[in-house]
PDB file of N, CA and C in Angstrom:
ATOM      1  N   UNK A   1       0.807  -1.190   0.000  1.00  0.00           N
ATOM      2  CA  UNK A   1       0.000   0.000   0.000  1.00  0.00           C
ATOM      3  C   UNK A   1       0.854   1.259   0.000  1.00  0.00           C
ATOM      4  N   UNK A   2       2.339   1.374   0.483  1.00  0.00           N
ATOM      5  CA  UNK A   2       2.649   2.584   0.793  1.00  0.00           C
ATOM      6  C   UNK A   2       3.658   2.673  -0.897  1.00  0.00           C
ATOM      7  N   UNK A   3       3.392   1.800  -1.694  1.00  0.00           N
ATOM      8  CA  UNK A   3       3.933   2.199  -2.935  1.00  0.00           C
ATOM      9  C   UNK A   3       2.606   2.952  -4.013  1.00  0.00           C
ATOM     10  N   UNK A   4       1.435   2.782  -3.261  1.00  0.00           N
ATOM     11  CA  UNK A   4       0.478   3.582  -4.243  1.00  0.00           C
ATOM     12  C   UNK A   4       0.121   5.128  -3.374  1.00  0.00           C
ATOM     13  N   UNK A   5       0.388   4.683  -2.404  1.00  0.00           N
ATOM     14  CA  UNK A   5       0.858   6.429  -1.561  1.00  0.00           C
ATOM     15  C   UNK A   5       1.764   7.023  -2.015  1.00  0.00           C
ATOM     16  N   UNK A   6       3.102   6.726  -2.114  1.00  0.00           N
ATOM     17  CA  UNK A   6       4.033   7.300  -3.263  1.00  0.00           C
ATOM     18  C   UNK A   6       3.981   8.141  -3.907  1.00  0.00           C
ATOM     19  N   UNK A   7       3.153   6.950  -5.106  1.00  0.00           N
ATOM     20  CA  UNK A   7       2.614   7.483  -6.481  1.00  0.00           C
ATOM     21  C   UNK A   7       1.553   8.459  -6.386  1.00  0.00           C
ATOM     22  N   UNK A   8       0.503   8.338  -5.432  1.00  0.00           N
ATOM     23  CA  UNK A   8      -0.285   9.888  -5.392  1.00  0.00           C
ATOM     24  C   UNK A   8       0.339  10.610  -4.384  1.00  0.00           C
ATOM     25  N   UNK A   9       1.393  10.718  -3.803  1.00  0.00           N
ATOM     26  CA  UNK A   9       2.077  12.004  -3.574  1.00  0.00           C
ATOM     27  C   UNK A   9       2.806  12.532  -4.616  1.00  0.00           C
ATOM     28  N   UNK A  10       3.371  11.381  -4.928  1.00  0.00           N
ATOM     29  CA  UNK A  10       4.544  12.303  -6.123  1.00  0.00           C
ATOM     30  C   UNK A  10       3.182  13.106  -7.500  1.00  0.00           C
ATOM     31  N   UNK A  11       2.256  12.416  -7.208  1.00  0.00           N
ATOM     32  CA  UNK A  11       1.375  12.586  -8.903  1.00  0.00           C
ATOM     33  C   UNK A  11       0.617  14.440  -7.744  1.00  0.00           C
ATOM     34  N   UNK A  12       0.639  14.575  -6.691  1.00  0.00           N
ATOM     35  CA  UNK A  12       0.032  15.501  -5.929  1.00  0.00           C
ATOM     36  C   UNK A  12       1.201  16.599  -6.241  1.00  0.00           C
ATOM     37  N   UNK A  13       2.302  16.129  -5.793  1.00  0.00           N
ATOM     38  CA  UNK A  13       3.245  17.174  -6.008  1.00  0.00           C
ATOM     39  C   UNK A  13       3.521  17.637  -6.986  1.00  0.00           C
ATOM     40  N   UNK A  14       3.490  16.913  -7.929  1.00  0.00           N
ATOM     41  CA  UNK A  14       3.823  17.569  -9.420  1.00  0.00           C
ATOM     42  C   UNK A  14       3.041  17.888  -9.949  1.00  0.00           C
ATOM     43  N   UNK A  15       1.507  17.886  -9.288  1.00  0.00           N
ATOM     44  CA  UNK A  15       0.231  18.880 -10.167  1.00  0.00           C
ATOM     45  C   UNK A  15       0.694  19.871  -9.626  1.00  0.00           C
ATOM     46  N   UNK A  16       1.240  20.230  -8.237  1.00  0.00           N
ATOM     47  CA  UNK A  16       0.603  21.883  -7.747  1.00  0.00           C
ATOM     48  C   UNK A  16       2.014  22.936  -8.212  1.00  0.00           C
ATOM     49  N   UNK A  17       2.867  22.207  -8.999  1.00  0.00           N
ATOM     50  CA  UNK A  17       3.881  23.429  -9.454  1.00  0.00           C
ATOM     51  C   UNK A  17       3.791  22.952 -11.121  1.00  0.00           C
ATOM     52  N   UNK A  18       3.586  22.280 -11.712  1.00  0.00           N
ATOM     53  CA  UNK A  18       3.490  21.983 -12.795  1.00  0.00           C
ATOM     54  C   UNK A  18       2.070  22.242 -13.560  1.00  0.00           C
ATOM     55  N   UNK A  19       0.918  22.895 -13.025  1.00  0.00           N
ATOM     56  CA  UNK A  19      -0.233  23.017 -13.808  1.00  0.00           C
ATOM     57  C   UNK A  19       0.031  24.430 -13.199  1.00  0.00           C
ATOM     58  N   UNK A  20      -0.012  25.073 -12.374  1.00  0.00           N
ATOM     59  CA  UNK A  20       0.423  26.686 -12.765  1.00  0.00           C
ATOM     60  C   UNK A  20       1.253  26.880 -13.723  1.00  0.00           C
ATOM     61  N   UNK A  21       2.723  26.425 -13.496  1.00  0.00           N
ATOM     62  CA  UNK A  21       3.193  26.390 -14.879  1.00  0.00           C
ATOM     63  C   UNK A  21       2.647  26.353 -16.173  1.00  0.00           C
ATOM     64  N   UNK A  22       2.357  25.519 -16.386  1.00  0.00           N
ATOM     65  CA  UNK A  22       1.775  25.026 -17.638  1.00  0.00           C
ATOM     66  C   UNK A  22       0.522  26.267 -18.152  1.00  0.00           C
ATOM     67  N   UNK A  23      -0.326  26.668 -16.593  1.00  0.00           N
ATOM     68  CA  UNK A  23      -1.044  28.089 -17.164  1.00  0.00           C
ATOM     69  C   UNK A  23      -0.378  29.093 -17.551  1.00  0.00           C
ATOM     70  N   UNK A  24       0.598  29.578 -16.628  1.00  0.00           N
ATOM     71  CA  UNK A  24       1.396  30.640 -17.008  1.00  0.00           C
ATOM     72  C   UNK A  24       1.674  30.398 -18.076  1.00  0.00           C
ATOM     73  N   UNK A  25       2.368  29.719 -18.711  1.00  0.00           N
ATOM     74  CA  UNK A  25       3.292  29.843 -20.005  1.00  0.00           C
ATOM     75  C   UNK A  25       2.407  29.959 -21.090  1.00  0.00           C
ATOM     76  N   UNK A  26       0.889  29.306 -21.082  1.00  0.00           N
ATOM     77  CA  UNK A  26      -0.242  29.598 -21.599  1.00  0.00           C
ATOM     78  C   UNK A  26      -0.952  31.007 -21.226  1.00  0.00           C
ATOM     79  N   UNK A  27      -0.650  31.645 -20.341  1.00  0.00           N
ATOM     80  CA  UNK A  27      -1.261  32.755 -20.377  1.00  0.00           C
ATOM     81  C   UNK A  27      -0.599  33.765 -21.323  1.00  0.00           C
ATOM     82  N   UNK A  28       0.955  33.628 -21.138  1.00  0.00           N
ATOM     83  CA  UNK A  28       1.860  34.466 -21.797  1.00  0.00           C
ATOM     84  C   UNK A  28       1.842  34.486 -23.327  1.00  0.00           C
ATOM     85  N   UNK A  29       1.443  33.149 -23.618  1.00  0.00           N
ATOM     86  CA  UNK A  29       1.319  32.697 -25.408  1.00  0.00           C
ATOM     87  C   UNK A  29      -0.032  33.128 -25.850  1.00  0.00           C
ATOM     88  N   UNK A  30      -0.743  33.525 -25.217  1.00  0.00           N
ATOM     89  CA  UNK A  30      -2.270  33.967 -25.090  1.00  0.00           C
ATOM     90  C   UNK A  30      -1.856  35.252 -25.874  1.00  0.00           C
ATOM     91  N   UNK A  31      -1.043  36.142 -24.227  1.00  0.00           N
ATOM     92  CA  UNK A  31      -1.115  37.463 -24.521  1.00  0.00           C
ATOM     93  C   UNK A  31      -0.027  37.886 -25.806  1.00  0.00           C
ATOM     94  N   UNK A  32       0.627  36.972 -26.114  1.00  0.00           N
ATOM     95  CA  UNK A  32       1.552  37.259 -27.390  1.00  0.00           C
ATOM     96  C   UNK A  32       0.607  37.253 -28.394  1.00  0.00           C
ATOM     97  N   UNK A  33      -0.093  36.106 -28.729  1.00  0.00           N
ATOM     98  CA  UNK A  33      -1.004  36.017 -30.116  1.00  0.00           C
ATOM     99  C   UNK A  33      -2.560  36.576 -29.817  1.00  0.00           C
ATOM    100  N   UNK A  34      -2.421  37.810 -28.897  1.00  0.00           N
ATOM    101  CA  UNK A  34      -3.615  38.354 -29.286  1.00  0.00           C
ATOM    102  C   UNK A  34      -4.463  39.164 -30.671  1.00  0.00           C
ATOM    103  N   UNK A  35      -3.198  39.194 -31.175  1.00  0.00           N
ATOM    104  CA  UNK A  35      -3.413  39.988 -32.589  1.00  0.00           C
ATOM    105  C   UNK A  35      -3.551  38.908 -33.897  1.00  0.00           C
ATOM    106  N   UNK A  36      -3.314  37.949 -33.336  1.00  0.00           N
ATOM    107  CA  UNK A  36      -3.544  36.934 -34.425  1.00  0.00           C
ATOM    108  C   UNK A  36      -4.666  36.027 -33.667  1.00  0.00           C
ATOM    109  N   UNK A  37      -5.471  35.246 -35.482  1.00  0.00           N
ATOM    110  CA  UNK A  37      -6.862  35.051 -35.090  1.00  0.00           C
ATOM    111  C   UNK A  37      -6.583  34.201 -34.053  1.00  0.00           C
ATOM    112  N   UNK A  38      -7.882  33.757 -33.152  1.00  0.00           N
ATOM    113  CA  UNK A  38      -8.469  33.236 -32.105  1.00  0.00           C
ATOM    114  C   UNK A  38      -7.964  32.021 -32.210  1.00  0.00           C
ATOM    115  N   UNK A  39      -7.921  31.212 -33.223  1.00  0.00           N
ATOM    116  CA  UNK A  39      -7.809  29.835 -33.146  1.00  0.00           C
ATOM    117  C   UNK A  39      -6.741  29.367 -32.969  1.00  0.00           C
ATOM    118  N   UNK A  40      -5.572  30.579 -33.107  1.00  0.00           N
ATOM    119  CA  UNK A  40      -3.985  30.092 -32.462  1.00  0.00           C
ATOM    120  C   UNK A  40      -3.835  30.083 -31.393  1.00  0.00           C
ATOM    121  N   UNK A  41      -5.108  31.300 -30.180  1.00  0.00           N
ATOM    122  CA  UNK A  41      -5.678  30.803 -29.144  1.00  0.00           C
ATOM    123  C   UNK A  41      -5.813  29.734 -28.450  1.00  0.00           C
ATOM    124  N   UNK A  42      -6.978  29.408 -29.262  1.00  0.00           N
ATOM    125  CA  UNK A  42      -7.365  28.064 -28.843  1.00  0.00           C
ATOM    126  C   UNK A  42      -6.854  26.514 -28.899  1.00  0.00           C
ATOM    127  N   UNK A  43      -5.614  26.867 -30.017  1.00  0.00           N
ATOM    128  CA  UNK A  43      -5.059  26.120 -30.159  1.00  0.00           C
ATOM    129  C   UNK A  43      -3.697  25.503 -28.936  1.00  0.00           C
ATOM    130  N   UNK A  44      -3.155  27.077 -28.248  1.00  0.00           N
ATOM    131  CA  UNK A  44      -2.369  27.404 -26.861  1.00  0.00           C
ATOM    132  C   UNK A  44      -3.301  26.315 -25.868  1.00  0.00           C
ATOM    133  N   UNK A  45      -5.034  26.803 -25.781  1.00  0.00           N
ATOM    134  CA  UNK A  45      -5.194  26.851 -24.384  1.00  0.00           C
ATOM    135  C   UNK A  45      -5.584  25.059 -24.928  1.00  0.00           C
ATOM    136  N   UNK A  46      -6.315  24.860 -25.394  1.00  0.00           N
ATOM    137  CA  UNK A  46      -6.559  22.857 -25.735  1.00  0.00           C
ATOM    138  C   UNK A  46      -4.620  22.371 -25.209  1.00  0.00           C
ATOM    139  N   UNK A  47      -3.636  22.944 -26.208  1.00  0.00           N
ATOM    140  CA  UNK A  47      -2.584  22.227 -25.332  1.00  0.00           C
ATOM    141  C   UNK A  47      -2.481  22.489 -24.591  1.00  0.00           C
ATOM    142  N   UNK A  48      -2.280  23.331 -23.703  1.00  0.00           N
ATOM    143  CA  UNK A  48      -2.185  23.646 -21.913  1.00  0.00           C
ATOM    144  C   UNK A  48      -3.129  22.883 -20.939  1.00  0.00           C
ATOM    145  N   UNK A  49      -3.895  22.184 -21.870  1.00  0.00           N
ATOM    146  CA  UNK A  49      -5.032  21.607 -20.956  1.00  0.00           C
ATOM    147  C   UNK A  49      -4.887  19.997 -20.786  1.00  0.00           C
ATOM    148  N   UNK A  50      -3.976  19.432 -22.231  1.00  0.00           N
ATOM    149  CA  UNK A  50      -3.818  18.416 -22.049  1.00  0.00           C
ATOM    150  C   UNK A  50      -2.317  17.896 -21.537  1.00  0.00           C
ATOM    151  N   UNK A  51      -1.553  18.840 -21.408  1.00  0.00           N
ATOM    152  CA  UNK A  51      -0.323  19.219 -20.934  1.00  0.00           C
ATOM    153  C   UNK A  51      -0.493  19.014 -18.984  1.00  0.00           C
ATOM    154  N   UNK A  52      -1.574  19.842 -19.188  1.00  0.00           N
ATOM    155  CA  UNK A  52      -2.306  20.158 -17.375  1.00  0.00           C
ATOM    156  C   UNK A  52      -2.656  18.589 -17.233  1.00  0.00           C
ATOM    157  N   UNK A  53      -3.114  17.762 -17.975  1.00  0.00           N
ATOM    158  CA  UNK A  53      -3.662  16.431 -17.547  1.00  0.00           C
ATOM    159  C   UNK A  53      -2.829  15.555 -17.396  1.00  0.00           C
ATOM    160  N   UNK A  54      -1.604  15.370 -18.291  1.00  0.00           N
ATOM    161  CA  UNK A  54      -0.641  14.892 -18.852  1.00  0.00           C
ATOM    162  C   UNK A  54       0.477  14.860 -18.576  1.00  0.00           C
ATOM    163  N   UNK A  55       0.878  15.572 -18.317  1.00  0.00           N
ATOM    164  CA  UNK A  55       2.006  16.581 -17.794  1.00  0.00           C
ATOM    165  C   UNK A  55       2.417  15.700 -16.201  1.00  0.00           C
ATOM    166  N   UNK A  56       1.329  15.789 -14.835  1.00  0.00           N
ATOM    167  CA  UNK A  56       1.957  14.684 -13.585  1.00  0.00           C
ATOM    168  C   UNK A  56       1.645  13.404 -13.768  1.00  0.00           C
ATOM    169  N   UNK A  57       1.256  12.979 -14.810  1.00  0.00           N
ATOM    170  CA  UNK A  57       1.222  11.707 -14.911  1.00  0.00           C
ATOM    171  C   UNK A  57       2.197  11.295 -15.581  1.00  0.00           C
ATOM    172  N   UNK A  58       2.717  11.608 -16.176  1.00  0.00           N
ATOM    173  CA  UNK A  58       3.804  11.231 -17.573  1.00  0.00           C
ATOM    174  C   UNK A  58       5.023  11.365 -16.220  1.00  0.00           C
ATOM    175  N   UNK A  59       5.451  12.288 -15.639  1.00  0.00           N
ATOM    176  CA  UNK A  59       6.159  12.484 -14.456  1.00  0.00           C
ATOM    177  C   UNK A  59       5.784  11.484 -13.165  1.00  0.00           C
ATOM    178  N   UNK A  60       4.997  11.180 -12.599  1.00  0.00           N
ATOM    179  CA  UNK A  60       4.604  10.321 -12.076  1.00  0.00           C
ATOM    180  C   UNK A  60       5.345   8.967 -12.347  1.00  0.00           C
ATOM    181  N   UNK A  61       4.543   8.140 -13.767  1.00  0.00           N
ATOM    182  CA  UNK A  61       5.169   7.757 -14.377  1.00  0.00           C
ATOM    183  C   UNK A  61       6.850   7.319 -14.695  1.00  0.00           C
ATOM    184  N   UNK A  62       7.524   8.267 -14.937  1.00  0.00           N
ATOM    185  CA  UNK A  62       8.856   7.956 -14.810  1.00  0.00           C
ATOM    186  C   UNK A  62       9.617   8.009 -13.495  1.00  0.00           C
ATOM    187  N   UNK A  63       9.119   8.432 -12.776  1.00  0.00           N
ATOM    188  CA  UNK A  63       9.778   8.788 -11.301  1.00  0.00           C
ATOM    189  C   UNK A  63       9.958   7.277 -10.643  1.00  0.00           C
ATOM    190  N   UNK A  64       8.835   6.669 -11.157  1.00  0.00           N
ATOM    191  CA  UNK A  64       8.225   5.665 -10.036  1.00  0.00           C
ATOM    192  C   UNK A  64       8.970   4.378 -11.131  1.00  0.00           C
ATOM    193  N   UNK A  65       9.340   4.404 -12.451  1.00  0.00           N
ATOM    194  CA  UNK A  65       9.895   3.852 -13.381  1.00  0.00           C
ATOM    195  C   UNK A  65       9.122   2.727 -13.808  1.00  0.00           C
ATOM    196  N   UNK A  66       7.910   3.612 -14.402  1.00  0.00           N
ATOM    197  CA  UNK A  66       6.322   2.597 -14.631  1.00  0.00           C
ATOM    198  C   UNK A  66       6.402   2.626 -16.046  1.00  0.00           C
ATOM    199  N   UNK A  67       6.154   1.090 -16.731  1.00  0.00           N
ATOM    200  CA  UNK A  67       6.052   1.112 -17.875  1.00  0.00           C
ATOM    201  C   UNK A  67       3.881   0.936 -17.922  1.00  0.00           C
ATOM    202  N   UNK A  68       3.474   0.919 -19.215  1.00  0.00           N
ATOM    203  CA  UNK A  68       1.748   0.911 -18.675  1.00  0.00           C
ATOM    204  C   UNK A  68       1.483  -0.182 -18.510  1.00  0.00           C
ATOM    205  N   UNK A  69       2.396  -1.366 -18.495  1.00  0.00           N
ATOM    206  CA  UNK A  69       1.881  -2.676 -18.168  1.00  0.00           C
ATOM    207  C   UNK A  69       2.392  -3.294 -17.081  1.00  0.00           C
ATOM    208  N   UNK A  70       3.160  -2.080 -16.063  1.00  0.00           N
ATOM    209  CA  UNK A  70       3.903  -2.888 -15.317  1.00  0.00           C
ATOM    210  C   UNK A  70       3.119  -2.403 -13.926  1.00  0.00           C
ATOM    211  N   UNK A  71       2.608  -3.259 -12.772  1.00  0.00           N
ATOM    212  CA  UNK A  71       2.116  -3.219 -11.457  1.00  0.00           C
ATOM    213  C   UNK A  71       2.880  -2.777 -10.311  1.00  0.00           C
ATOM    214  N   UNK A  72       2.250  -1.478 -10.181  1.00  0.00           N
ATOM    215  CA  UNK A  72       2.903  -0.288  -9.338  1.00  0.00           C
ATOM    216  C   UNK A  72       2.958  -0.941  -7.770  1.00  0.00           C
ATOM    217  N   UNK A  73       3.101  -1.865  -7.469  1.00  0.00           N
ATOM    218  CA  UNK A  73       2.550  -3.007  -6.346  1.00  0.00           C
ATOM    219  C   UNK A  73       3.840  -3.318  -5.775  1.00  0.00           C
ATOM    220  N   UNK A  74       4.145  -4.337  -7.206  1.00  0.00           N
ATOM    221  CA  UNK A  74       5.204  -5.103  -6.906  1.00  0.00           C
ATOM    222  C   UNK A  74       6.690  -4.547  -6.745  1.00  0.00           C
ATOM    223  N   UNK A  75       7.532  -4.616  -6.162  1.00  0.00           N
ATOM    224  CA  UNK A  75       8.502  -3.989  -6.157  1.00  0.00           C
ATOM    225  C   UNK A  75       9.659  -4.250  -7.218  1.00  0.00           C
ATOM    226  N   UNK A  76      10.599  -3.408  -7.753  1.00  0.00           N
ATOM    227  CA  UNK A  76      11.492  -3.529  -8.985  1.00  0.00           C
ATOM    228  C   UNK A  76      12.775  -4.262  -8.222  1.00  0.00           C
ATOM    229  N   UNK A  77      13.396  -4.814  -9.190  1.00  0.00           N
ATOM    230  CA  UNK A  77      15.045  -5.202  -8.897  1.00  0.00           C
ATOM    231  C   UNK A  77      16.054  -4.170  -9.694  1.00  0.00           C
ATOM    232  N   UNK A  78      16.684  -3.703  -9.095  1.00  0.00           N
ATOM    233  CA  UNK A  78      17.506  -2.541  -9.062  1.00  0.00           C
ATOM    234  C   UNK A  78      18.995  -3.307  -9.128  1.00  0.00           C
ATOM    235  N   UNK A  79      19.831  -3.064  -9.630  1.00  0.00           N
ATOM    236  CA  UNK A  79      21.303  -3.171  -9.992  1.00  0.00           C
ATOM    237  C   UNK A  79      21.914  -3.276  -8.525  1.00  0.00           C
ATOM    238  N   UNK A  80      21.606  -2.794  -7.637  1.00  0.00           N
ATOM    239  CA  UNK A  80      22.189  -2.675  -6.398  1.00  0.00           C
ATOM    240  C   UNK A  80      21.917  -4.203  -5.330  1.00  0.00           C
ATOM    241  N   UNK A  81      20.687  -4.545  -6.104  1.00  0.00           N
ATOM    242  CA  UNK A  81      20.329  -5.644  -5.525  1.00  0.00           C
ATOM    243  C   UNK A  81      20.764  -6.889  -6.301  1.00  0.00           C
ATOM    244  N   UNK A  82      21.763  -6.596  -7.432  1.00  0.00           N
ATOM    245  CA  UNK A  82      22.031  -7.948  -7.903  1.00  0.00           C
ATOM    246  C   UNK A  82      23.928  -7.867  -7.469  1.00  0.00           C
ATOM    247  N   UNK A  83      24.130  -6.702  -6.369  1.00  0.00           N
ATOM    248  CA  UNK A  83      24.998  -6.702  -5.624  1.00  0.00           C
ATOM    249  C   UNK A  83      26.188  -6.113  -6.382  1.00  0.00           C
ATOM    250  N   UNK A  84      26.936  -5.351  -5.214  1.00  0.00           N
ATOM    251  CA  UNK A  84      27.615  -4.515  -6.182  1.00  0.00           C
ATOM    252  C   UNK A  84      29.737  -5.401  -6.104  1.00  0.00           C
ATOM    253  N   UNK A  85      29.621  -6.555  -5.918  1.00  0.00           N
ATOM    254  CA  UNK A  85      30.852  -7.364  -5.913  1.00  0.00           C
ATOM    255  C   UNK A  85      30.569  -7.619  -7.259  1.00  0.00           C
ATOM    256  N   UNK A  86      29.794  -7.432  -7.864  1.00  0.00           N
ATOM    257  CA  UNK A  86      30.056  -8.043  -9.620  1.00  0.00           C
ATOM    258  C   UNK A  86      30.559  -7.590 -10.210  1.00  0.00           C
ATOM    259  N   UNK A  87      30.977  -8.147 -11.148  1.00  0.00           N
ATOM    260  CA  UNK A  87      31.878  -7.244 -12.309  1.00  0.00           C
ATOM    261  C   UNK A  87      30.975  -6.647 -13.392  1.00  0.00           C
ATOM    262  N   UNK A  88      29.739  -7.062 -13.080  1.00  0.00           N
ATOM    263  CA  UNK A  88      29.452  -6.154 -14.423  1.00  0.00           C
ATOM    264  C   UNK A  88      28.776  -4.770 -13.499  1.00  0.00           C
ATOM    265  N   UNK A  89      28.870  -5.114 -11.996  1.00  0.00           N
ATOM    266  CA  UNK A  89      28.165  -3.866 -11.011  1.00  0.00           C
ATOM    267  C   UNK A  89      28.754  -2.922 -10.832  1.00  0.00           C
ATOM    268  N   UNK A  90      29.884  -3.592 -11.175  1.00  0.00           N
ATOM    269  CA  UNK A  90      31.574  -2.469 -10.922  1.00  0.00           C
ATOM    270  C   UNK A  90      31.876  -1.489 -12.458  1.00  0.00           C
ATOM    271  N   UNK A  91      31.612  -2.466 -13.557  1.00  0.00           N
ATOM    272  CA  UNK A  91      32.308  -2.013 -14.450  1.00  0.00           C
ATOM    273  C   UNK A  91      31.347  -1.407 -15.678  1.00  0.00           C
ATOM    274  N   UNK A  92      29.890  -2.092 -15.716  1.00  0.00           N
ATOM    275  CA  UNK A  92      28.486  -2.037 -16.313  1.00  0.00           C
ATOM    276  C   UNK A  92      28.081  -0.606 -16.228  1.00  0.00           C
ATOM    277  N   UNK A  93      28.107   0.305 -14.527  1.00  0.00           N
ATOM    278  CA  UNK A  93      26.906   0.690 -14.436  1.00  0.00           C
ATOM    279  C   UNK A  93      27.652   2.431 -13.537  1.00  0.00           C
ATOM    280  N   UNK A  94      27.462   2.915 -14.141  1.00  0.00           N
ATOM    281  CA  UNK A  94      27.407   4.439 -13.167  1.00  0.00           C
ATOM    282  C   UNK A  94      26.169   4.895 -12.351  1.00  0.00           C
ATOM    283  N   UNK A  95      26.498   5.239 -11.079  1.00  0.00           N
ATOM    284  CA  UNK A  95      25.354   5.361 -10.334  1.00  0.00           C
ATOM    285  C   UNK A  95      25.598   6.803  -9.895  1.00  0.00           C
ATOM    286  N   UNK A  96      24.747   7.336  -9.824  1.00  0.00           N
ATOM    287  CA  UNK A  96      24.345   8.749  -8.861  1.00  0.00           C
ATOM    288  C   UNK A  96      22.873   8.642  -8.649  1.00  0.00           C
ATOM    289  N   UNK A  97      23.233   9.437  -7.082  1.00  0.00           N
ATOM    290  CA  UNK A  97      21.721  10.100  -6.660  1.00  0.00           C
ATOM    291  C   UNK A  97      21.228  10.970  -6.655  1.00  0.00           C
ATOM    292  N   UNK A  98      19.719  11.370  -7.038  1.00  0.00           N
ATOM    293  CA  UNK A  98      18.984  12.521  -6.961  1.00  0.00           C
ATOM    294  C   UNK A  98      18.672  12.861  -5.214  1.00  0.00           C
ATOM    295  N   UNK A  99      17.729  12.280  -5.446  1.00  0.00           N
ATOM    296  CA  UNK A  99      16.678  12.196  -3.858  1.00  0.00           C
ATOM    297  C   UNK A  99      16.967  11.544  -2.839  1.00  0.00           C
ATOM    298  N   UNK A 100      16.234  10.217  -2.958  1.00  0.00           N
ATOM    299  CA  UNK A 100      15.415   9.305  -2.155  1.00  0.00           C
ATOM    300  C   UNK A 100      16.252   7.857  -3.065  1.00  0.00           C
ATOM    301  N   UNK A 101      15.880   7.971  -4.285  1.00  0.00           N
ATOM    302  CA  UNK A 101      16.165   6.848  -5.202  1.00  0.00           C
ATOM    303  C   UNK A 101      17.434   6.997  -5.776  1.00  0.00           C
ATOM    304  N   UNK A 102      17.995   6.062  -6.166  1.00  0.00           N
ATOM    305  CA  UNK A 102      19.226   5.348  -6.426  1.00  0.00           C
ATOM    306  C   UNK A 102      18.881   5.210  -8.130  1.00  0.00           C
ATOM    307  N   UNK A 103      19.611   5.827  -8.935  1.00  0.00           N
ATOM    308  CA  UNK A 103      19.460   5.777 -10.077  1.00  0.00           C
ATOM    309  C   UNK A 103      20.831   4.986 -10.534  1.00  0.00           C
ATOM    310  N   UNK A 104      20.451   4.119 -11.224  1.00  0.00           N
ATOM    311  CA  UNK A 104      21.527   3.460 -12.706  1.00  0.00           C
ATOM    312  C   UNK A 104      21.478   3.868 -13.678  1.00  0.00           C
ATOM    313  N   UNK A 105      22.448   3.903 -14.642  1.00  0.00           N
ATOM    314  CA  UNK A 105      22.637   4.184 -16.125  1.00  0.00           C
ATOM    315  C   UNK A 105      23.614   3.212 -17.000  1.00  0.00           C
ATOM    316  N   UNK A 106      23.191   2.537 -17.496  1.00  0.00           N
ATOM    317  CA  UNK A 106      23.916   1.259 -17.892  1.00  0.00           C
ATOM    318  C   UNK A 106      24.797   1.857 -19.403  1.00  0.00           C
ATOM    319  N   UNK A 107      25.958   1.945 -19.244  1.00  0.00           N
ATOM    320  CA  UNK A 107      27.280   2.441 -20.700  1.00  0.00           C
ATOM    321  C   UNK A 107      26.998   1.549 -21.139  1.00  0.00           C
ATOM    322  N   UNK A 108      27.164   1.699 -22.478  1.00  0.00           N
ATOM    323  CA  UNK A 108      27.557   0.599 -23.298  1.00  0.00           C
ATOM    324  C   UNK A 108      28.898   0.888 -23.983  1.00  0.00           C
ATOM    325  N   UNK A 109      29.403  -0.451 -24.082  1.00  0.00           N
ATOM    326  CA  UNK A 109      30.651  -0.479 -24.449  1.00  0.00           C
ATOM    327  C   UNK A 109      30.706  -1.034 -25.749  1.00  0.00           C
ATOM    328  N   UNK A 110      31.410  -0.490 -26.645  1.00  0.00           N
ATOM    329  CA  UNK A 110      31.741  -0.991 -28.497  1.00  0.00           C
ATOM    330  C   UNK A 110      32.964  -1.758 -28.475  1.00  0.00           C
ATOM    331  N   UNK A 111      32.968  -2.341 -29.010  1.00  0.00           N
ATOM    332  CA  UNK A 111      34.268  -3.590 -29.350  1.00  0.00           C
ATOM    333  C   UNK A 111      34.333  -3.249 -30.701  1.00  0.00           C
ATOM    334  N   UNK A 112      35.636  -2.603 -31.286  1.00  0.00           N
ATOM    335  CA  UNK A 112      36.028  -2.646 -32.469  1.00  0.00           C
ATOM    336  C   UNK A 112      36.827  -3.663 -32.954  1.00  0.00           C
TER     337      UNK A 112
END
């Protein structure tokens, strides 16, 4: 349960600075194309709206490292947990942290 708490905090947090955003920058594109017809208008505020819908979920989404078929439930296996005495843990994978979470980035290496 406390992995779908998470996900509607993180999906809470990133509405309340990310859909002002998303107005503002729509208000500003508003007041630029007031001189041109309406429908470049309307065309601003329809994307700002699906941007506003779209926008903490798509973020949500990657934070939590959700593909749409994968169950926000179960917990992931992370590089750290396949232990970091390996050689491919050592030599595979650069790690840094943001937050909370432990991010990987797997190099790839070319053999000429």
């Amino acid at each position: 349960m406390s992995g779908i708490s998470e996900l509607l905090t993180t999906l809470l947090f990133n509405s309340f600075w990310q859909i002002p955003l998303v107005a503002l920058v729509a208000f500003v594109c508003s007041k630029l194309l007031r001189r041109a017809p309406s429908v470049y208008r309307h065309i601003v505020w329809v994307a700002a709206l699906g941007l506003c819908l779209g926008l903490p979920i798509a973020t949500m989404w990657v934070s939590a490292g959700l593909t749409p078929n994968s169950n926000p439930t179960t917990p992931r296996a992370s590089a750290q947990d396949a232990g970091e005495g390996s050689a491919q843990g050592k030599a595979g994978y650069k790690r840094f942290s943001l937050a909370k979470r432990s991010h990987t980035f797997r190099w790839r290496s070319r053999l000429f």
